[in-house]
Every structure is written in C-alpha cells, then in structure tokens.
C-alpha atoms as a PDB file:
ATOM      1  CA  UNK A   1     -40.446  33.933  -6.053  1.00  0.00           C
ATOM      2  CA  UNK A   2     -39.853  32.920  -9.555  1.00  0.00           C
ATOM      3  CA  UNK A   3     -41.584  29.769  -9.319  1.00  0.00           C
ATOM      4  CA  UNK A   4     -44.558  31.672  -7.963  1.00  0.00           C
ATOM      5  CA  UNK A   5     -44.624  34.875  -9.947  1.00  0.00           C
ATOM      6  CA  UNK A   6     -44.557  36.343  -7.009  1.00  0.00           C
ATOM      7  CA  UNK A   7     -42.888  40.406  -6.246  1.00  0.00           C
ATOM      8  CA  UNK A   8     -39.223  40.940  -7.964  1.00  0.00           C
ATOM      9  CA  UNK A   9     -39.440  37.014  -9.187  1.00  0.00           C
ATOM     10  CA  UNK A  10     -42.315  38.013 -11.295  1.00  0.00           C
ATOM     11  CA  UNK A  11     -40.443  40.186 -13.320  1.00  0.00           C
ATOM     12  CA  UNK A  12     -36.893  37.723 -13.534  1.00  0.00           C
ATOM     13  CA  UNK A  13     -39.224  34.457 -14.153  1.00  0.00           C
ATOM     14  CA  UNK A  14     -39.642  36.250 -17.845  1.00  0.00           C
ATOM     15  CA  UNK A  15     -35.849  35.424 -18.341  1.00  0.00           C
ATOM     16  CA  UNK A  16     -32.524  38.076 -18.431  1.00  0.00           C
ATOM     17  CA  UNK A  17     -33.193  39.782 -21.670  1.00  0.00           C
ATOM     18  CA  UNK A  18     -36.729  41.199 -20.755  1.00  0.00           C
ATOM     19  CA  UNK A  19     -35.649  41.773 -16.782  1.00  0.00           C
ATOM     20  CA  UNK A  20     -32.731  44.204 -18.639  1.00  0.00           C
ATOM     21  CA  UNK A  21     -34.605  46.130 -20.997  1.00  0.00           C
ATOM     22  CA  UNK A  22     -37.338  47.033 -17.682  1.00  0.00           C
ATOM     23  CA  UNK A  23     -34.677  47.818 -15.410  1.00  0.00           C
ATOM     24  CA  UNK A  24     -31.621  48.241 -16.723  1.00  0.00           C
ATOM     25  CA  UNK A  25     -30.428  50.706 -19.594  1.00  0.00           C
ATOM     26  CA  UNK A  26     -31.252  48.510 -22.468  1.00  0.00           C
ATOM     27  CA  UNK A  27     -30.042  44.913 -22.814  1.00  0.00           C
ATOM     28  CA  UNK A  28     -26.443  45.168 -24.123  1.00  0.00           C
ATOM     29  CA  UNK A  29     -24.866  43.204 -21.561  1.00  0.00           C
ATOM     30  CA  UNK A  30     -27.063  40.235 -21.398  1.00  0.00           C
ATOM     31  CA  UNK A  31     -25.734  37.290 -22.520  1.00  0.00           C
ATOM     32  CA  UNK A  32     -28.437  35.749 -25.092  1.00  0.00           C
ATOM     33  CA  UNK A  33     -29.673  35.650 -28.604  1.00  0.00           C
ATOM     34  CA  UNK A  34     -33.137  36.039 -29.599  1.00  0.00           C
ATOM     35  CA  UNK A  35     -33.862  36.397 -26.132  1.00  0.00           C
ATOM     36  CA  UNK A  36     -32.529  33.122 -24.556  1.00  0.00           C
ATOM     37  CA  UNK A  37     -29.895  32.878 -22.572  1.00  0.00           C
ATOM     38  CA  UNK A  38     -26.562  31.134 -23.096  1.00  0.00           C
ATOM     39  CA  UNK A  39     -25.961  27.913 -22.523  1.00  0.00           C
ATOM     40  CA  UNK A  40     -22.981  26.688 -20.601  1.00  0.00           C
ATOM     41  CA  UNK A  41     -20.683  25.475 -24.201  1.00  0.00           C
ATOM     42  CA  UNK A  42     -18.455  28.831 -25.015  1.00  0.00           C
ATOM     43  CA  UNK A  43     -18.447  30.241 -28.293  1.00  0.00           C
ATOM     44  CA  UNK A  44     -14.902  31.155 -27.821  1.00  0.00           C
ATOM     45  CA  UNK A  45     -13.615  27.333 -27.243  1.00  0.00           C
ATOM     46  CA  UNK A  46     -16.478  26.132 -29.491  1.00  0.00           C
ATOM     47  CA  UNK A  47     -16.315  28.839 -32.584  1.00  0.00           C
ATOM     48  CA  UNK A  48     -18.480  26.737 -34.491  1.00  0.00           C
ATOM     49  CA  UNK A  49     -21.074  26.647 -31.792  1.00  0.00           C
ATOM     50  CA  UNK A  50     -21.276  30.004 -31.975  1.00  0.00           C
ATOM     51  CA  UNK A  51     -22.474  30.227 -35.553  1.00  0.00           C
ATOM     52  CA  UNK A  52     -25.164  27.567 -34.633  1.00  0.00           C
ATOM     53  CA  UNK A  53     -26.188  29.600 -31.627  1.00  0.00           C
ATOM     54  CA  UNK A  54     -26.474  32.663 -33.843  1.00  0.00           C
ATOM     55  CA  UNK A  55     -28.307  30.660 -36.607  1.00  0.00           C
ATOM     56  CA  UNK A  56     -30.793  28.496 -34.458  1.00  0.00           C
ATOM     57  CA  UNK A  57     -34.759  29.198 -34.709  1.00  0.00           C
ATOM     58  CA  UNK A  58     -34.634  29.498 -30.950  1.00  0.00           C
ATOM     59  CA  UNK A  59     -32.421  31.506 -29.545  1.00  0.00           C
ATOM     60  CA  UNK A  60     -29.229  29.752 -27.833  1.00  0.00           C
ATOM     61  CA  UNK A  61     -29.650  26.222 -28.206  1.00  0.00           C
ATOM     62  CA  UNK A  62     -26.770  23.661 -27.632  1.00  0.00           C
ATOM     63  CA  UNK A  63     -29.088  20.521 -28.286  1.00  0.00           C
ATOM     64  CA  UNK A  64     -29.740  21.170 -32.200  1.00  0.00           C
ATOM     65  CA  UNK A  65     -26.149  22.472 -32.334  1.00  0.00           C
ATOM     66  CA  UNK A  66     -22.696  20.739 -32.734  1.00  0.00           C
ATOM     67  CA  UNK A  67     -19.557  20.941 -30.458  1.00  0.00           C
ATOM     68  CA  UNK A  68     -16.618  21.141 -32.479  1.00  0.00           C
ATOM     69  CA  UNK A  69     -14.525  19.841 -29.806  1.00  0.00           C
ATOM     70  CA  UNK A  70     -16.187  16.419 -30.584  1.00  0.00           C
ATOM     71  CA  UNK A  71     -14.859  16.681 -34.355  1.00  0.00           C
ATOM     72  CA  UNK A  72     -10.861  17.524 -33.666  1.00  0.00           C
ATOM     73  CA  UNK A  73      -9.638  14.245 -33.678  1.00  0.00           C
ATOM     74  CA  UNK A  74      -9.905  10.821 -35.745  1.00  0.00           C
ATOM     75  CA  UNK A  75     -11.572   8.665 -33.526  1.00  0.00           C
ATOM     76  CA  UNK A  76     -14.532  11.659 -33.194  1.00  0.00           C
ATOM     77  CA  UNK A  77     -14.751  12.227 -36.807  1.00  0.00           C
ATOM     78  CA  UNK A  78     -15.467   8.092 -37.392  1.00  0.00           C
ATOM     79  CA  UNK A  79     -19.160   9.601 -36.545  1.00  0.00           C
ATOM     80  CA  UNK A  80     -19.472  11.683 -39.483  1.00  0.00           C
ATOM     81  CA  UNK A  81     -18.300   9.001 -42.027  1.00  0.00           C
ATOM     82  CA  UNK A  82     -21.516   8.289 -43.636  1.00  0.00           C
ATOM     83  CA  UNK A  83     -22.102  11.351 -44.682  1.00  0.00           C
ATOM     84  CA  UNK A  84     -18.688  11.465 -46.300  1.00  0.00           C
ATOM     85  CA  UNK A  85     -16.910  14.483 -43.599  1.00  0.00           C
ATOM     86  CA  UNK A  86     -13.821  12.508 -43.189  1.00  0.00           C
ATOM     87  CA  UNK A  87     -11.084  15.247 -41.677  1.00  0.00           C
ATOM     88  CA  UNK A  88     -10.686  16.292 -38.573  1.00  0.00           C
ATOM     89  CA  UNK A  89     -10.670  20.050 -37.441  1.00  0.00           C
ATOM     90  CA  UNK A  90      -9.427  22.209 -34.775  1.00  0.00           C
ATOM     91  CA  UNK A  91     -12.131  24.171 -32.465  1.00  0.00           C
ATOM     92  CA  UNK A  92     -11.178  27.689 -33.647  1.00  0.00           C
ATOM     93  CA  UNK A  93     -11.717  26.757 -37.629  1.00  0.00           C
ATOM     94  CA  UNK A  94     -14.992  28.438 -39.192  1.00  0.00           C
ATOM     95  CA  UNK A  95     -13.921  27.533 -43.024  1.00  0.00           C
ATOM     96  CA  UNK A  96     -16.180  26.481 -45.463  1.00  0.00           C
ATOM     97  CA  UNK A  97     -15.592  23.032 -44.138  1.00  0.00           C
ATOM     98  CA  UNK A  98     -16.635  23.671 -40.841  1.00  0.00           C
ATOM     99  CA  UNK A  99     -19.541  25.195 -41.661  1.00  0.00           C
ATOM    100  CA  UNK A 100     -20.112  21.664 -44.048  1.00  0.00           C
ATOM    101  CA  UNK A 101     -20.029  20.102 -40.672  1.00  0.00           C
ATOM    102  CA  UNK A 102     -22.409  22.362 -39.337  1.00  0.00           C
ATOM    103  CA  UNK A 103     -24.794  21.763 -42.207  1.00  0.00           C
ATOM    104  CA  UNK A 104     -24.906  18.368 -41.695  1.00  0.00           C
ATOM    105  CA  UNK A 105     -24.563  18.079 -37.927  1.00  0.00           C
ATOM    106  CA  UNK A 106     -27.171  20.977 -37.059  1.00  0.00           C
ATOM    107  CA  UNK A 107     -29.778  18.979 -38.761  1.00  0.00           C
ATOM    108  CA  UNK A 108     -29.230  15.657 -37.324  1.00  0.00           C
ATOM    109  CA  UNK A 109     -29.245  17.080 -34.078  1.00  0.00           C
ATOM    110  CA  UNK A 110     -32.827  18.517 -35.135  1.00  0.00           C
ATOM    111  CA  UNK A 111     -33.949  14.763 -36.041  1.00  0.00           C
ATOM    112  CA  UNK A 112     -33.620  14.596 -32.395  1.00  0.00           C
ATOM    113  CA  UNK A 113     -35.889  16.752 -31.651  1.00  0.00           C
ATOM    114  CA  UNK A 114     -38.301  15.312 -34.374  1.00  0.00           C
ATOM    115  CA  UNK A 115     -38.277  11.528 -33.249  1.00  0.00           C
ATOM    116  CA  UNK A 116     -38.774  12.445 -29.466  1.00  0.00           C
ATOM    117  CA  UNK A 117     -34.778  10.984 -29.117  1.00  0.00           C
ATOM    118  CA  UNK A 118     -32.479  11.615 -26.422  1.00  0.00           C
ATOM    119  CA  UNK A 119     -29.308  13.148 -27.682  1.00  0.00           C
ATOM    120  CA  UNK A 120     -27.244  11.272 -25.057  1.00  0.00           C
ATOM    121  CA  UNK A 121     -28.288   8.600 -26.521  1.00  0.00           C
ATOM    122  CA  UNK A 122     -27.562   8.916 -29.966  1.00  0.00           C
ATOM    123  CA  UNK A 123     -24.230   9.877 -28.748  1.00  0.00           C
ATOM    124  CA  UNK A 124     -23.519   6.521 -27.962  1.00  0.00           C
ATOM    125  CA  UNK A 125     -24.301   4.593 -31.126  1.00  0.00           C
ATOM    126  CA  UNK A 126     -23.613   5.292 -34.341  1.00  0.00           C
ATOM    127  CA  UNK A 127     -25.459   7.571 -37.227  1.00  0.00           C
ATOM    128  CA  UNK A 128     -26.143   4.160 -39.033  1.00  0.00           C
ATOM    129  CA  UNK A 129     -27.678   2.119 -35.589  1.00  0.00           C
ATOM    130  CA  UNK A 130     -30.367   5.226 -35.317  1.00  0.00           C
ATOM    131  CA  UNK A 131     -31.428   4.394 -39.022  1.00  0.00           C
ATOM    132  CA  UNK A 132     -32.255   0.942 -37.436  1.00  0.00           C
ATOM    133  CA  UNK A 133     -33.715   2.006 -34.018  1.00  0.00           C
ATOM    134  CA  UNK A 134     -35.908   4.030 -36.174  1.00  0.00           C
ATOM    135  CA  UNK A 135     -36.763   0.945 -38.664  1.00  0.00           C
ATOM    136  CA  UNK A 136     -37.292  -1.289 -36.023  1.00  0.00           C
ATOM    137  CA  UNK A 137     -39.490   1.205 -33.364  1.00  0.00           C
ATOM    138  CA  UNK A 138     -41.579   2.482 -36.755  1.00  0.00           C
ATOM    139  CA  UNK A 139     -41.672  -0.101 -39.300  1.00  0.00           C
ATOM    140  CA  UNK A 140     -40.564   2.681 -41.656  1.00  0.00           C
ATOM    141  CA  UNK A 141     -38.015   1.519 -44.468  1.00  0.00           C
ATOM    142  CA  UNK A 142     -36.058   4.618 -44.121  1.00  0.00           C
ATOM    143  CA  UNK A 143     -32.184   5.096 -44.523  1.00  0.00           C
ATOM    144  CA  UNK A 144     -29.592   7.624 -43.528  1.00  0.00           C
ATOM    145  CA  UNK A 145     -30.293  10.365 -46.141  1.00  0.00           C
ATOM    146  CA  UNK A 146     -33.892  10.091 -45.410  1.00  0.00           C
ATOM    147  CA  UNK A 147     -33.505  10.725 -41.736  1.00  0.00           C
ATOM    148  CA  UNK A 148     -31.188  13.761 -42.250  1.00  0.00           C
ATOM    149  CA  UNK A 149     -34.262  15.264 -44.733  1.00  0.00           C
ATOM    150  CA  UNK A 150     -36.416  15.472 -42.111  1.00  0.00           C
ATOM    151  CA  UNK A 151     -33.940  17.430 -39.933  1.00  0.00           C
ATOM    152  CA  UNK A 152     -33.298  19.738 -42.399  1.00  0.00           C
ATOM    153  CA  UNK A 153     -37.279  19.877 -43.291  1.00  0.00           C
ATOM    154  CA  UNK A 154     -37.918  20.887 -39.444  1.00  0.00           C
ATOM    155  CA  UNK A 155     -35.069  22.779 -39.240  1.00  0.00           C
ATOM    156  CA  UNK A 156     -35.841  25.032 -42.271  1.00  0.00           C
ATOM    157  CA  UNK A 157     -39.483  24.936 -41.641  1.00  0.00           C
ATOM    158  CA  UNK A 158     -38.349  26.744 -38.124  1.00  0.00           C
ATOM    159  CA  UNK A 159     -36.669  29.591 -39.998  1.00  0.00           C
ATOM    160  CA  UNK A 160     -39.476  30.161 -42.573  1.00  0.00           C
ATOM    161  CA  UNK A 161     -41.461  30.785 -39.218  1.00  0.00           C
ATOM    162  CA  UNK A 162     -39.352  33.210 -37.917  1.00  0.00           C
ATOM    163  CA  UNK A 163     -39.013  34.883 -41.286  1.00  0.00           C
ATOM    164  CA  UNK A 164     -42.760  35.049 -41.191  1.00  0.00           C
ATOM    165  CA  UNK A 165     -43.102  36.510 -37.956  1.00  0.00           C
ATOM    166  CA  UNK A 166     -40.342  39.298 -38.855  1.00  0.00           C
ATOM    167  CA  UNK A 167     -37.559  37.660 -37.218  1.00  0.00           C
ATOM    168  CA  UNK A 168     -34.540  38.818 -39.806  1.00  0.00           C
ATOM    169  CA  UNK A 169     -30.934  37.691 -40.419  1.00  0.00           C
ATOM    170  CA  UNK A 170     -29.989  41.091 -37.866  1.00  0.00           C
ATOM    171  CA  UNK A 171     -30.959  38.719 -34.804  1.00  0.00           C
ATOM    172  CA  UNK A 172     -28.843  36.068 -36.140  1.00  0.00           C
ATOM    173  CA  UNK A 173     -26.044  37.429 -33.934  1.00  0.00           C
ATOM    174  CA  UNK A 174     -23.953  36.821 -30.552  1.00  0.00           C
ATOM    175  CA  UNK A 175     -23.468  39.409 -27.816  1.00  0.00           C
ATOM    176  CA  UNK A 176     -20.514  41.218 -28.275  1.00  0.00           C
ATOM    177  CA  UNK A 177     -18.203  39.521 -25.311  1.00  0.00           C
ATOM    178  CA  UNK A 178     -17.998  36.374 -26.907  1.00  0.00           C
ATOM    179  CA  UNK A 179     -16.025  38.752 -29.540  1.00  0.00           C
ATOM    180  CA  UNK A 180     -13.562  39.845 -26.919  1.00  0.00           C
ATOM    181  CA  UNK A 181     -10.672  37.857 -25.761  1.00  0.00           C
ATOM    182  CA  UNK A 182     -10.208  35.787 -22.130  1.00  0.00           C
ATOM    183  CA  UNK A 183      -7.969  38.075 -20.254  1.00  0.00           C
ATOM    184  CA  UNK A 184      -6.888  34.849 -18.401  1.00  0.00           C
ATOM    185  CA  UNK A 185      -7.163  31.263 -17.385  1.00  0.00           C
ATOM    186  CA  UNK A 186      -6.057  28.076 -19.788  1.00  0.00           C
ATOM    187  CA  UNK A 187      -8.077  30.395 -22.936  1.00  0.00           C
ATOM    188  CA  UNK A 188      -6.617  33.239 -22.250  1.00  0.00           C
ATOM    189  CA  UNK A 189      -7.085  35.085 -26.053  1.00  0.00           C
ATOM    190  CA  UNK A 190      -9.516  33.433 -27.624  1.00  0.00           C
ATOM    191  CA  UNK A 191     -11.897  35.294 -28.782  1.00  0.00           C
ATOM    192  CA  UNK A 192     -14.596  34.629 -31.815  1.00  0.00           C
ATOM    193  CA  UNK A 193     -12.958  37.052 -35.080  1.00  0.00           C
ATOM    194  CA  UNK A 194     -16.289  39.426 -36.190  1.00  0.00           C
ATOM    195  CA  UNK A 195     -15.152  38.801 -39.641  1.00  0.00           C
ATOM    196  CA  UNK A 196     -14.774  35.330 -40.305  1.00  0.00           C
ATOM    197  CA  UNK A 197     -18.162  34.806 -37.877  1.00  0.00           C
ATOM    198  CA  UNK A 198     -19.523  36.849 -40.490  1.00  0.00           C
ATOM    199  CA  UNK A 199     -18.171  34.787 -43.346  1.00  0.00           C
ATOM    200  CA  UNK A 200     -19.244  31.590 -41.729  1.00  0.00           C
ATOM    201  CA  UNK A 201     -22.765  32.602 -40.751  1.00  0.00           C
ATOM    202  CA  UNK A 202     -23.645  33.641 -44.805  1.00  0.00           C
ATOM    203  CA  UNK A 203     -21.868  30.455 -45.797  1.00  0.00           C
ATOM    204  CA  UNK A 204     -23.722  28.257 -43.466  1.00  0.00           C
ATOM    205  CA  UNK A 205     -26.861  30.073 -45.051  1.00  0.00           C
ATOM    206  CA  UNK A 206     -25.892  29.129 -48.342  1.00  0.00           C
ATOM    207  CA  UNK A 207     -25.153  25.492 -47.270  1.00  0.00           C
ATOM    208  CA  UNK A 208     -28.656  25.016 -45.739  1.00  0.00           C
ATOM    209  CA  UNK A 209     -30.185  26.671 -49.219  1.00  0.00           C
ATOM    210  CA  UNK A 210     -31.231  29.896 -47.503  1.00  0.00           C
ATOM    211  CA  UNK A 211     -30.778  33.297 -48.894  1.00  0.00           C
ATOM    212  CA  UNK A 212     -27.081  34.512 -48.467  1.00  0.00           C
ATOM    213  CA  UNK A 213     -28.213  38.037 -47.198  1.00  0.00           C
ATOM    214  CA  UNK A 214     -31.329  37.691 -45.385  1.00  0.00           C
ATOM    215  CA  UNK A 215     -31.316  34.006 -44.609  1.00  0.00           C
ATOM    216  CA  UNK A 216     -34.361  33.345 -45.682  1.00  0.00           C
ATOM    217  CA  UNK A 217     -35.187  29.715 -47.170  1.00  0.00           C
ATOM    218  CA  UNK A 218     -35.298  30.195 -50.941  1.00  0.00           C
ATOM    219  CA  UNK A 219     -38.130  28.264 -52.580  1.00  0.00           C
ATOM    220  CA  UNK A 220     -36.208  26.154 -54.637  1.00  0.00           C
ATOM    221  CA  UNK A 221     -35.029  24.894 -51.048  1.00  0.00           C
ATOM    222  CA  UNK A 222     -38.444  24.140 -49.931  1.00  0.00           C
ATOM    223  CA  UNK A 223     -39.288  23.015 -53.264  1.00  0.00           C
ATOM    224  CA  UNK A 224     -36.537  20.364 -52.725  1.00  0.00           C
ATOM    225  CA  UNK A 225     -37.072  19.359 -48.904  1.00  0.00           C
ATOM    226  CA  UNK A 226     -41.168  18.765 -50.493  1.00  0.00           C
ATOM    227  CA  UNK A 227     -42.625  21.756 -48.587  1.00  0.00           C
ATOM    228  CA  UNK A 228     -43.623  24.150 -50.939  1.00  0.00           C
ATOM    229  CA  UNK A 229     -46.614  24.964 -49.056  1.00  0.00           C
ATOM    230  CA  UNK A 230     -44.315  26.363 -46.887  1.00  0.00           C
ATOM    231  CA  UNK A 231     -43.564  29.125 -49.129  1.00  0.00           C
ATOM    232  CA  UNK A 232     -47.404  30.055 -49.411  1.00  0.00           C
ATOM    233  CA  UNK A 233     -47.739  30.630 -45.571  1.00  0.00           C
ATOM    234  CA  UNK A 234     -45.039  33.097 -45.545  1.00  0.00           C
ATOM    235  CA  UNK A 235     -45.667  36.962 -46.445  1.00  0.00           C
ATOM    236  CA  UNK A 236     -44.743  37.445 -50.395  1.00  0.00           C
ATOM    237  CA  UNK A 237     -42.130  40.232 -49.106  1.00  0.00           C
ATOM    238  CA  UNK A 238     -40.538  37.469 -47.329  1.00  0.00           C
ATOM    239  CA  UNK A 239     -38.946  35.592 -49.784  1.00  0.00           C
ATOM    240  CA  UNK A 240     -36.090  36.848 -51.662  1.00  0.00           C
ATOM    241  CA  UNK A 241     -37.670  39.201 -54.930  1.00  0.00           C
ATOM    242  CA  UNK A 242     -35.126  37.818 -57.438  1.00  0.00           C
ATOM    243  CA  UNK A 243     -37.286  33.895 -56.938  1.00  0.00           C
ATOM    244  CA  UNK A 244     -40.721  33.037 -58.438  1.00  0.00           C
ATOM    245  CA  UNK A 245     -42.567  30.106 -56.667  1.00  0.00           C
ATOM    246  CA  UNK A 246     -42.060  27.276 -59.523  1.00  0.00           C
ATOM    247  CA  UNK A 247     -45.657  26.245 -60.778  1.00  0.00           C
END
C-alpha cells in the first residue's frame, strides 16, 4: 500500500514524522530529526554520532557521519593519521577532541557523496589511496587537503541552504529518548548527557566555521572554502549581524 499510495499506505509512504503529526497527538515520540527517521547506529553507544545526526543538512544520516566506535582503538585511528588525529577515544567522549574528529571525519564522509564513491569502499583503503583513485579516474592533480575542501565546501554549502530556507540551529536536535538511559541489556545506562550534547554541538559549529549560536556559516567561512557567492543567495537576516560580507 505504500508502494502504491494506495488507502492507509498513502498517508505512512510520507515517512513517521508527518504520519504522527495527522494522527497522532503531535510528533514527540517519533524517532527522527528534521523529519527523517533514525538510522539503525545508536546515539547512546555512538555519542558522537549523535551530534552528527543532530548537525547533518538532512535529517538522520549515518553515511556523511562518523562512528566513534571505529576511532577507540590504535589500529582504527591509523586512518586518521594524515590529518594529524593521532589518539584514540572511547565512544561516550564528546570533548573538544571528539568533536575535532567530527570536523574532519563528517566532511570526508561528504566527499563521498560528492565523487559518486561508495563508502564501503573507502573503508577499505586508506585516506591517502582515495587521493590516487581520484588522480588516476580524473586526471586532477589534487592531494589530501584538497579533497577534504570540497567536503567541507558541500557540506557547508548544505547548511547555508537550510539557513536560507529557515531551517535554524532549534532543529539541530535529537528526540528526547536517546537522552534517557537503557533500562537493560549489555548498555544498560547509557544515555547521551543534554549538557555536554549541548557543548559539543556549538563546538562542532565553531570547528566547521559556523556561527556558535545559530549555526549559520559565517562569511569569512565561505570566504575561505571560495564560495562567497554563497553568502549573496542567502537572506541578509541570515547571516550573523555582527559580519560584513568582505569586498
């Protein structure tokens, strides 16, 4: 009935969040953020995750995300040596330095989705053997630092979007569950802390060069990624009051 539109599947084939607020009271319960559902990966094995759910242009996304049980040991951390993120860290840390990881991981994984790349893929080989895929399948003389630039371009470009459209840093959120503990089971307790999710999600916004309050990409960040223009498409009340457009 989904598949068709047809009857009751009509109404679910529009996903959870607009099936709730027709027939239920509201949408409180449904597990999504801007509308899509959740993914499989839980916020409250995968804290970091969670911050990338909350942050991503999409809704929940686990593709241009990062799994922070991938980064809590030695040998999974060897990935992230080129960009200089050298220690490991547990699955329930949100400091500043997982929320570095973030910065640079969200991106990448957003080159991805730029270059038409399976993820499994990259998965498998190194940061440094996509630079030469690339080279070799393009012809482009590009290099590591080049690559992640255009993950953070798209990424970032994403966002001003949203800003655009009146998409605000108040959707940047989770649904409250992930926020309360596993009563049972092998996580029984973990739960994502409201405060330091809060912390985390303004840092990450600094990290990426977006505003620290309404996450909003400042133009000197656009300026720098070499999308000004960007800044032009989006409403004037958009962008934070306290930043000219350099001329």
């Amino acid at each position: 009935l989904m598949g068709r539109r047809e009857g009751f599947g009509q109404l679910l084939s529009e996903g959870a969040y607009h099936a709730a607020q027709e027939i239920g009271r509201g949408a409180k319960l449904v597990m999504h953020v801007k509308g899509q559902e959740i993914p499989m990966h839980e916020p409250r094995i995968k804290f970091g995750l969670g911050v990338g759910y909350a942050l991503s242009p999409t809704g929940a996304d686990h593709m241009h995300n990062f799994h922070d049980v991938s980064y809590q040991t030695e040998e999974g951390m060897a990935a992230m040596h080129p960009f200089g993120i050298l220690e490991p860290l547990p699955f329930d840390d949100l400091s500043p330095a997982k929320m570095r990881l973030a910065s640079v991981i969200i991106p990448w994984q957003t080159l991805y989705n730029v270059l038409g790349y399976c993820m499994f893929v990259g998965g498998m080989v190194s940061r440094l053997k996509v630079v030469e895929i690339v080279r070799a399948v393009t012809g482009w003389d590009t290099s590591l630092y080049e690559l992640l630039k255009v993950g953070e371009r798209g990424y970032t470009m994403a966002r001003a979007f949203n800003a655009r459209e009146g998409l605000t840093a108040e959707v940047d959120q989770l649904p409250g569950r992930f926020f309360e503990p596993f009563e049972a089971g092998p996580s029984q307790g973990n739960a994502l802390p409201p405060e330091t999710f809060e912390h985390a999600r303004r840092t990450l916004y600094q990290m990426l060069g977006w505003d620290a309050t309404t996450g909003v990409p400042t133009t000197s960040t656009l300026q720098a990624l070499g999308i000004p223009w960007v800044a032009d498409e989006m409403q004037h009340n958009v962008l934070p009051a306290k930043e000219e457009i350099p001329t």
